[in-house]
PDB file of N, CA and C in Angstrom:
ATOM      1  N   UNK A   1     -13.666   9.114   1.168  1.00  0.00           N
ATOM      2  CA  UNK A   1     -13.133   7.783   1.190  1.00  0.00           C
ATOM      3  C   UNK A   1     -12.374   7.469  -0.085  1.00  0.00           C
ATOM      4  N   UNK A   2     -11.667   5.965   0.200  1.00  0.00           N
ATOM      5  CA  UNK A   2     -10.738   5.896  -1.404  1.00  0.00           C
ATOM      6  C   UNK A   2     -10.757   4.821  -1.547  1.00  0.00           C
ATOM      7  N   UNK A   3     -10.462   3.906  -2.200  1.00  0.00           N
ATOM      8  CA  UNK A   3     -10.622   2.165  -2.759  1.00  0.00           C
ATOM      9  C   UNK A   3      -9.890   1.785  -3.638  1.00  0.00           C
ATOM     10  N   UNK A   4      -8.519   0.825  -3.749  1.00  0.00           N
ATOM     11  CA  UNK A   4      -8.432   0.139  -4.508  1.00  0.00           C
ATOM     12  C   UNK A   4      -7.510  -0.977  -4.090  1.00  0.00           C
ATOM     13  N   UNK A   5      -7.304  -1.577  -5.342  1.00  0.00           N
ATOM     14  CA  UNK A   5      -6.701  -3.209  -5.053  1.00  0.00           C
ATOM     15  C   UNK A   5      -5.310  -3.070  -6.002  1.00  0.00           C
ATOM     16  N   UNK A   6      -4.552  -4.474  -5.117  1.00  0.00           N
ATOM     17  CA  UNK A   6      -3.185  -4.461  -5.347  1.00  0.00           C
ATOM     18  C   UNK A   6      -2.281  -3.315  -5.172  1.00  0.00           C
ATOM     19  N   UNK A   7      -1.705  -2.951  -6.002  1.00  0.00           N
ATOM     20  CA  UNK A   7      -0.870  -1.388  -6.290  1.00  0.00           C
ATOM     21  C   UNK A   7      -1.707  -0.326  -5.692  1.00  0.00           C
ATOM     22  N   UNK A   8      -3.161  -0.239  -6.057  1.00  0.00           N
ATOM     23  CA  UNK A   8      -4.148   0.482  -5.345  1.00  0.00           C
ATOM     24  C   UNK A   8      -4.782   0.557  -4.012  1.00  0.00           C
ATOM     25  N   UNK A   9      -4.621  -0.738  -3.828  1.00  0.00           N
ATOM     26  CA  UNK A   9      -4.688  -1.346  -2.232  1.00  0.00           C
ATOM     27  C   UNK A   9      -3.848  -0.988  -1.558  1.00  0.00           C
ATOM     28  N   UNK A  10      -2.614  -0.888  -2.114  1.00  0.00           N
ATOM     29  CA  UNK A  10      -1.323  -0.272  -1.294  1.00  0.00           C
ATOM     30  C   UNK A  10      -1.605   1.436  -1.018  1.00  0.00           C
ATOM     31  N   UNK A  11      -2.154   1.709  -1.691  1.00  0.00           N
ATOM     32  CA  UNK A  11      -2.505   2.959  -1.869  1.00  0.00           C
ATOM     33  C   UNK A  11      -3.414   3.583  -1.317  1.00  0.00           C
ATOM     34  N   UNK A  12      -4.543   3.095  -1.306  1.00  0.00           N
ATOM     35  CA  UNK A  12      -5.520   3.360  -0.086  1.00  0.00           C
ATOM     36  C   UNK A  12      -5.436   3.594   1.003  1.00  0.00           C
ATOM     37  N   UNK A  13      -4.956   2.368   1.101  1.00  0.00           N
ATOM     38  CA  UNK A  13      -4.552   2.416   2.631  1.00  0.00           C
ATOM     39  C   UNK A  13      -3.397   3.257   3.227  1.00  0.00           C
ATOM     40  N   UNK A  14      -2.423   3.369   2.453  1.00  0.00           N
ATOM     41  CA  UNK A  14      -1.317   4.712   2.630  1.00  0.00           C
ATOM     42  C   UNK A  14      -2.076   5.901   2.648  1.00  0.00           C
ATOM     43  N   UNK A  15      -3.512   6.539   1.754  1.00  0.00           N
ATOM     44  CA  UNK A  15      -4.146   7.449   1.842  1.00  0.00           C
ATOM     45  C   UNK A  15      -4.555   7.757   3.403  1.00  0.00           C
ATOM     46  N   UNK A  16      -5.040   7.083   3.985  1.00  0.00           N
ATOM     47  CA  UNK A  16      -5.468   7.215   5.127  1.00  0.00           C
ATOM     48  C   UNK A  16      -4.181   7.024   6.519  1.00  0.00           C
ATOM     49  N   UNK A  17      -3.146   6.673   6.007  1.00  0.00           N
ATOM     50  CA  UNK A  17      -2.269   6.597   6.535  1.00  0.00           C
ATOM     51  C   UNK A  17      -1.096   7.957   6.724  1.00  0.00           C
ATOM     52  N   UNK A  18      -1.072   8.325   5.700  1.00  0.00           N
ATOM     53  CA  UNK A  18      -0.003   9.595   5.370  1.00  0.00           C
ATOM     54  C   UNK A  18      -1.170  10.865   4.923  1.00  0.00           C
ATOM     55  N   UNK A  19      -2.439  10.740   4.847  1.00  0.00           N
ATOM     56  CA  UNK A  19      -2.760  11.702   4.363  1.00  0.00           C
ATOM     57  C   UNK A  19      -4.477  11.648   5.172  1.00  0.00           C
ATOM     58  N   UNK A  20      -4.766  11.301   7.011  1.00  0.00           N
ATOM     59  CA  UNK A  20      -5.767  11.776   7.384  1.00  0.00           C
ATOM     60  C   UNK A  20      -6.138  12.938   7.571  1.00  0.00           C
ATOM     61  N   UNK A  21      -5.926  13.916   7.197  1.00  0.00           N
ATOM     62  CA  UNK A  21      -6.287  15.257   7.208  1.00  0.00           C
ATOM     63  C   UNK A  21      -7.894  15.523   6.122  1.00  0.00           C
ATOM     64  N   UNK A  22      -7.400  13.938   5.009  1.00  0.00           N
ATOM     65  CA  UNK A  22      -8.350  14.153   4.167  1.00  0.00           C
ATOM     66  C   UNK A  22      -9.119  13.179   3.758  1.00  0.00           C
ATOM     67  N   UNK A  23      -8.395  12.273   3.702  1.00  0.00           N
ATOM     68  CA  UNK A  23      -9.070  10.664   3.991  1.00  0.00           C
ATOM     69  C   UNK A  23      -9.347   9.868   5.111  1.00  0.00           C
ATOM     70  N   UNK A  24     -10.380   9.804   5.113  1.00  0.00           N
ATOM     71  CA  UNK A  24     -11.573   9.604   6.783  1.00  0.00           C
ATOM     72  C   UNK A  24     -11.375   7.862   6.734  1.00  0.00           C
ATOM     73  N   UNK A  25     -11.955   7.284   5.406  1.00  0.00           N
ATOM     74  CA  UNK A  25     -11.961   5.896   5.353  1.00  0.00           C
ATOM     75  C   UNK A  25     -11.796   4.970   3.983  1.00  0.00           C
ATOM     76  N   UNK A  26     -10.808   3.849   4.422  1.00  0.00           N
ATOM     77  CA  UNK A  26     -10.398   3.432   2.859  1.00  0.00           C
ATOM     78  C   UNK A  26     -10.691   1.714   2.509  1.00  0.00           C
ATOM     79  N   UNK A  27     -11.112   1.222   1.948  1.00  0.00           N
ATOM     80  CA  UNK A  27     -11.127  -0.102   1.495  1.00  0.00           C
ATOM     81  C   UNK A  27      -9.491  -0.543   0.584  1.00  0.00           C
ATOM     82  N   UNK A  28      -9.107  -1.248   1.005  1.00  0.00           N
ATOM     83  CA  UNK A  28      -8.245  -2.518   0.193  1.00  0.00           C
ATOM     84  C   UNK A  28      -7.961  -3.550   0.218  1.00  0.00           C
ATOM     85  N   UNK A  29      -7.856  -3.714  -1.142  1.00  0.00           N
ATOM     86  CA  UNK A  29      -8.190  -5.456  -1.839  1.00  0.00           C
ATOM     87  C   UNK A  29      -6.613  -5.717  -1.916  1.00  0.00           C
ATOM     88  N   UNK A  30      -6.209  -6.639  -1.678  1.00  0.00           N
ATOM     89  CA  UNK A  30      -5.199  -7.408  -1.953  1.00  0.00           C
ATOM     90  C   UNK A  30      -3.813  -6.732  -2.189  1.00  0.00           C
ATOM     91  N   UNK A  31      -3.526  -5.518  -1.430  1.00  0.00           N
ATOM     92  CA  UNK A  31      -3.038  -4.898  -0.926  1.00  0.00           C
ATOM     93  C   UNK A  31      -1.459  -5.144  -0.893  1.00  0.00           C
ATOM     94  N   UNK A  32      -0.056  -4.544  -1.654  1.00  0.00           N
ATOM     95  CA  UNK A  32       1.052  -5.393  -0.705  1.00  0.00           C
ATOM     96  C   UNK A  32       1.831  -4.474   0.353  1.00  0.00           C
ATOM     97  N   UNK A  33       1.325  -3.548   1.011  1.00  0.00           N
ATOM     98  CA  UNK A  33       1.395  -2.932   1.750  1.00  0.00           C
ATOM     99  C   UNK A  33       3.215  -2.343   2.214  1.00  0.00           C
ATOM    100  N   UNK A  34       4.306  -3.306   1.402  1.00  0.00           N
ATOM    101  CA  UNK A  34       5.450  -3.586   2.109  1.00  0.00           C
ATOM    102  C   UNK A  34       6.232  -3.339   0.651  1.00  0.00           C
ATOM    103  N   UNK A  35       6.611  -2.716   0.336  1.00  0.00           N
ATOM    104  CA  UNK A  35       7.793  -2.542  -0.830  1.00  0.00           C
ATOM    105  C   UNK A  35       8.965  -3.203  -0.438  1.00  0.00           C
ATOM    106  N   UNK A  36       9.207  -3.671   0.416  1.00  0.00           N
ATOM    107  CA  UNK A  36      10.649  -4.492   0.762  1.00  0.00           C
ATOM    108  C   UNK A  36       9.881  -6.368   0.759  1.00  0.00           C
ATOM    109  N   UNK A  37       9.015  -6.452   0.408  1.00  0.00           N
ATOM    110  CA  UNK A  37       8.134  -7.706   0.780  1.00  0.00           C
ATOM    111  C   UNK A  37       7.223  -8.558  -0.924  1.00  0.00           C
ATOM    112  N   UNK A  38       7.092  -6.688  -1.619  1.00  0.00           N
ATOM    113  CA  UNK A  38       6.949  -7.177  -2.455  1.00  0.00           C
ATOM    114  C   UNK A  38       7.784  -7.556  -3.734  1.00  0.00           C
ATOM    115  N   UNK A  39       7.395  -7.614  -5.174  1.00  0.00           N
ATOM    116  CA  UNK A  39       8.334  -8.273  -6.113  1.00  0.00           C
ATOM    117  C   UNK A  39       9.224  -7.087  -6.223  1.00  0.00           C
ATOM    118  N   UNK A  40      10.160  -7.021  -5.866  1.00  0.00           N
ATOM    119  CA  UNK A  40      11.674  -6.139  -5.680  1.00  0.00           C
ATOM    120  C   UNK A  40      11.712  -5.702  -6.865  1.00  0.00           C
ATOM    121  N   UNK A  41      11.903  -5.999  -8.001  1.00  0.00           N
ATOM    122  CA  UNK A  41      12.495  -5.556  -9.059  1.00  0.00           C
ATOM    123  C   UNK A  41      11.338  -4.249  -9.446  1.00  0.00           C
ATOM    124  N   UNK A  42      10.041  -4.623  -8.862  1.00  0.00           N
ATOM    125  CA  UNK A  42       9.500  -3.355  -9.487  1.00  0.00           C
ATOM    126  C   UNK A  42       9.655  -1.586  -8.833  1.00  0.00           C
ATOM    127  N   UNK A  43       9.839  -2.548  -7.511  1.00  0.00           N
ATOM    128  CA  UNK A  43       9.934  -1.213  -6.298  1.00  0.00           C
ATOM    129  C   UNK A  43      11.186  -0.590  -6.574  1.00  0.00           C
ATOM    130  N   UNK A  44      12.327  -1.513  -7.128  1.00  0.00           N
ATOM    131  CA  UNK A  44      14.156  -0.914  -7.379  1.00  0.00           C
ATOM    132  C   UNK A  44      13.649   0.227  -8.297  1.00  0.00           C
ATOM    133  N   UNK A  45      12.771   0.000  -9.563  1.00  0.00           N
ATOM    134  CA  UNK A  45      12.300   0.839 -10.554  1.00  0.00           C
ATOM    135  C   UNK A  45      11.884   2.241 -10.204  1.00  0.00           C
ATOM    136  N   UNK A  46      11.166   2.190  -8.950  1.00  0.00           N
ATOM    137  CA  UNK A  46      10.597   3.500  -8.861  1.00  0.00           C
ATOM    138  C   UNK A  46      11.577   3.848  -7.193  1.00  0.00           C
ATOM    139  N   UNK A  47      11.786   3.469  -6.669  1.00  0.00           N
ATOM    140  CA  UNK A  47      12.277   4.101  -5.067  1.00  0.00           C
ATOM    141  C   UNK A  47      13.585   3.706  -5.174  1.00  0.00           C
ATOM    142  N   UNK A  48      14.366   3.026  -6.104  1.00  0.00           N
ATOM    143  CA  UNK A  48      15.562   3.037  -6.540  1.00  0.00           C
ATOM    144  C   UNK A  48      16.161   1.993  -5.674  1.00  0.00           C
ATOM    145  N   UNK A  49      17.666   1.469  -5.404  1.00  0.00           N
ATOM    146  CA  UNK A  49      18.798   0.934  -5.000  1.00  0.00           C
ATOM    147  C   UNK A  49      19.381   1.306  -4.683  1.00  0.00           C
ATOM    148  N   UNK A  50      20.251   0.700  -3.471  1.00  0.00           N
ATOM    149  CA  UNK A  50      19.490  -0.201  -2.356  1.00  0.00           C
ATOM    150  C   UNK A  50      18.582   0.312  -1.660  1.00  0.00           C
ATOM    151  N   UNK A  51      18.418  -0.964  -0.828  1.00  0.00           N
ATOM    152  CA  UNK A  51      16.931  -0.511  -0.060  1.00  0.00           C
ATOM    153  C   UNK A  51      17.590  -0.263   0.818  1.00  0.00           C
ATOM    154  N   UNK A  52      16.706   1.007   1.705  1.00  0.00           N
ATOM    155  CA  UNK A  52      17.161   2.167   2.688  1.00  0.00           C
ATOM    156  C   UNK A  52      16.046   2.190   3.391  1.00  0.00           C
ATOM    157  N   UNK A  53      16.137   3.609   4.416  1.00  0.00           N
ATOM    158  CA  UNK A  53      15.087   4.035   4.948  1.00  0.00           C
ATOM    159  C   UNK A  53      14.168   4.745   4.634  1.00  0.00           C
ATOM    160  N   UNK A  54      14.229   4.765   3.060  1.00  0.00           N
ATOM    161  CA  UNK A  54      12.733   5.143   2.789  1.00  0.00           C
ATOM    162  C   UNK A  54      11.652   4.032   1.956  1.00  0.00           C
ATOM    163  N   UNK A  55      11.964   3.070   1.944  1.00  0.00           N
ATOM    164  CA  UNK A  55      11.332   1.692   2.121  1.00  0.00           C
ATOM    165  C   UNK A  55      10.318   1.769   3.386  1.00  0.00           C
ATOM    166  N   UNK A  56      11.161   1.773   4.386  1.00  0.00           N
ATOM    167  CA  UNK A  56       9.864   1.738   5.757  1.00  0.00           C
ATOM    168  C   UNK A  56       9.232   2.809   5.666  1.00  0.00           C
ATOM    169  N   UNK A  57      10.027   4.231   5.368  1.00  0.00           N
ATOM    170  CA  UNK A  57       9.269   5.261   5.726  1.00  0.00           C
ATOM    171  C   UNK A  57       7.626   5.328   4.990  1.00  0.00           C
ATOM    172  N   UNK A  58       7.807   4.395   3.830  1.00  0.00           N
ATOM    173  CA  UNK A  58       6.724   4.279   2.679  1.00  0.00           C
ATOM    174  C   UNK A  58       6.164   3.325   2.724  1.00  0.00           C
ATOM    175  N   UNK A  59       6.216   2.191   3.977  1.00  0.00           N
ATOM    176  CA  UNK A  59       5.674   0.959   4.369  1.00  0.00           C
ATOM    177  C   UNK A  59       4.492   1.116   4.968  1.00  0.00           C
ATOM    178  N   UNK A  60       3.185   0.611   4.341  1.00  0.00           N
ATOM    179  CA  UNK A  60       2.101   0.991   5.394  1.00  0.00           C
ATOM    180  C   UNK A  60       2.136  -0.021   6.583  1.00  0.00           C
ATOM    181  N   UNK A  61       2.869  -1.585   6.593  1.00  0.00           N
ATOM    182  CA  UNK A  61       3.502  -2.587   7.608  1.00  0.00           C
ATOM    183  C   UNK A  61       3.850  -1.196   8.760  1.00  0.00           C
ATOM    184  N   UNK A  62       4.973  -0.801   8.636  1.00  0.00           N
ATOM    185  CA  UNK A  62       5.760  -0.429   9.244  1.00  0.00           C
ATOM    186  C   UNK A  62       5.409   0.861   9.891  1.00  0.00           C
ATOM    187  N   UNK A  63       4.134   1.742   9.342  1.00  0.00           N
ATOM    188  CA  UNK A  63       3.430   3.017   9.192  1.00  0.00           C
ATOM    189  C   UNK A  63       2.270   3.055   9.656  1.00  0.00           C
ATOM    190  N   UNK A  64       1.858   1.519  10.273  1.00  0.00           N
ATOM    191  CA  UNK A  64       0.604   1.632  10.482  1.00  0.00           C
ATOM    192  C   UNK A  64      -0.162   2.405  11.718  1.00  0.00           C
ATOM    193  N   UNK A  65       0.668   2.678  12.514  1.00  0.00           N
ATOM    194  CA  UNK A  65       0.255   2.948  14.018  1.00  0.00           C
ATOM    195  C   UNK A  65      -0.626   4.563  13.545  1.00  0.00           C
ATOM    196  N   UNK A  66       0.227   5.065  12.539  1.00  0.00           N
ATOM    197  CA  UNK A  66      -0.460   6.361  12.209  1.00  0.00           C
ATOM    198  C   UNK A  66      -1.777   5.860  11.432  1.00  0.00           C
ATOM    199  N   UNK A  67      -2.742   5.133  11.653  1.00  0.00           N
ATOM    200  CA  UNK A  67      -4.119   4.986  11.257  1.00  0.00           C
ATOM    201  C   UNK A  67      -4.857   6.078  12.479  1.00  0.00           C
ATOM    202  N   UNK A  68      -5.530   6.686  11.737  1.00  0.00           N
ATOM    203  CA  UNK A  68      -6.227   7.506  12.386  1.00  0.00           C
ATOM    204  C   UNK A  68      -8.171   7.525  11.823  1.00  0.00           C
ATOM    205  N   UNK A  69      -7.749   7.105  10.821  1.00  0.00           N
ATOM    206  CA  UNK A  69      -9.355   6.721   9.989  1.00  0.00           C
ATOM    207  C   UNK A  69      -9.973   5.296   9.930  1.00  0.00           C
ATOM    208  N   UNK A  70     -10.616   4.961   9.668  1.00  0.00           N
ATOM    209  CA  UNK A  70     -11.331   3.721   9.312  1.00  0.00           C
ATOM    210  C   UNK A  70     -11.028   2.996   7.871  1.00  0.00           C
ATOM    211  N   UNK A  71     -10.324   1.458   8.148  1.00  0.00           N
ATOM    212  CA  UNK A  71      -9.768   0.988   7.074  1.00  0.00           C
ATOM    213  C   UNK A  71     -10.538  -0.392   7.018  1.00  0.00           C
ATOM    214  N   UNK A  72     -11.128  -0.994   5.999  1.00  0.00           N
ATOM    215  CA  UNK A  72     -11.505  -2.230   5.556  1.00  0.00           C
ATOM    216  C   UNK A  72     -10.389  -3.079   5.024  1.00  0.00           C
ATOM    217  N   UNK A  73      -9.762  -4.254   5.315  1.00  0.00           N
ATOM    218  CA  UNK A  73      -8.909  -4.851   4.477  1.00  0.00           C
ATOM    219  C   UNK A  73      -9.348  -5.962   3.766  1.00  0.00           C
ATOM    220  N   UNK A  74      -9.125  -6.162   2.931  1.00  0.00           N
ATOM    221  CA  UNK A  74      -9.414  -7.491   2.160  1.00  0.00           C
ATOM    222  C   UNK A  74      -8.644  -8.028   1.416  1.00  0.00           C
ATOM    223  N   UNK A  75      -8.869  -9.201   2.158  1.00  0.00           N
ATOM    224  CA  UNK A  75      -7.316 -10.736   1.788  1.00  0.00           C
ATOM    225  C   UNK A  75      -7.806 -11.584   0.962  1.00  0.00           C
ATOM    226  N   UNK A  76      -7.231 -12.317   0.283  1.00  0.00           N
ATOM    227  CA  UNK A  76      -7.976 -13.688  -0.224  1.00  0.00           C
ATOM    228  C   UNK A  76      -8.206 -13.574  -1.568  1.00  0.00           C
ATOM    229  N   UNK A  77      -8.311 -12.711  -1.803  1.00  0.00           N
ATOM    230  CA  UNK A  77      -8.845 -12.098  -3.267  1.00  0.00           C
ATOM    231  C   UNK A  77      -8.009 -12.931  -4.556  1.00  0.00           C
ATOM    232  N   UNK A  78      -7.828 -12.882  -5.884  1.00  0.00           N
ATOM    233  CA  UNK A  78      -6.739 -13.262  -7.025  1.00  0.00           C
ATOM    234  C   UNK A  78      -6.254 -11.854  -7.032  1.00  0.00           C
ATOM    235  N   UNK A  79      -5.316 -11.577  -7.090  1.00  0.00           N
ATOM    236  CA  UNK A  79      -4.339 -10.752  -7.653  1.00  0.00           C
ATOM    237  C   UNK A  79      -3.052 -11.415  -8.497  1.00  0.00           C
ATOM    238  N   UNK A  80      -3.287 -11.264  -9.644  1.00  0.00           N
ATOM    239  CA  UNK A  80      -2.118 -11.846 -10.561  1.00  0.00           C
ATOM    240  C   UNK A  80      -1.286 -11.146 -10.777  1.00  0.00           C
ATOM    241  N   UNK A  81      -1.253  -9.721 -10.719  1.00  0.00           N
ATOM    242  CA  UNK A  81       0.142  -8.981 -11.098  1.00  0.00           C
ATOM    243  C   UNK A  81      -0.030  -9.223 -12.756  1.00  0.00           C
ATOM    244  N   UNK A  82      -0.911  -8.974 -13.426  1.00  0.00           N
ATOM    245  CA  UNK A  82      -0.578  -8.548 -14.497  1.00  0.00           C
ATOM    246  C   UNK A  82      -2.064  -8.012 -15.524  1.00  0.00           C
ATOM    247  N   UNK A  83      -1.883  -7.295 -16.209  1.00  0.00           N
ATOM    248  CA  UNK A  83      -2.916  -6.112 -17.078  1.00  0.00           C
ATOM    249  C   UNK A  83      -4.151  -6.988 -17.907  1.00  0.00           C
ATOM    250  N   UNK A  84      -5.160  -6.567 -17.289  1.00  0.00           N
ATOM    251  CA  UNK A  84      -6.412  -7.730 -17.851  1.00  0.00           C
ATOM    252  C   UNK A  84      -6.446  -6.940 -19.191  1.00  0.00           C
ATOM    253  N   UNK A  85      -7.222  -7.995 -19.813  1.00  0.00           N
ATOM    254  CA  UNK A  85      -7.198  -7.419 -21.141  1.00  0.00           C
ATOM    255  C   UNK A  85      -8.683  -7.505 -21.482  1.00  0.00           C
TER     256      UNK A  85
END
């Protein structure tokens, strides 16, 4: 299994999404699942300009049908987007 929140939440859940061969079941917290949905300027940083088709291809929104494992989601949570100290 794998777990995490926000950036990690996105991640989890992509684990079990792009990679059930090895991840059975994943928890995520506050999750933004959508690089075209979330704060743009960070996603331009790493998957570059403009947005294309590998935005969806990397969308767990858009990716989800390939769930094949067991996923917990969790909404509601604070996520501030920025480094606790």
């Amino acid at each position: 299994g794998i777990y995490g929140k926000s950036a990690g939440g996105q991640n989890s859940t992509g684990a079990v999404l792009f990679h059930p061969e090895f991840y059975k079941v994943a928890v995520s917290v506050c999750g933004c699942h959508d690089n075209q949905m979330d704060k743009i300027w960070w996603n331009e940083l790493w998957m570059s300009w403009p947005v294309g088709p590998h935005y969806a291809e990397a969308s767990n929104v858009d990716q989800a049908h390939r769930l094949e494992g067991e996923l917990l989601l969790i909404v509601g949570e604070l996520d501030r987007n920025k480094r606790e100290h």
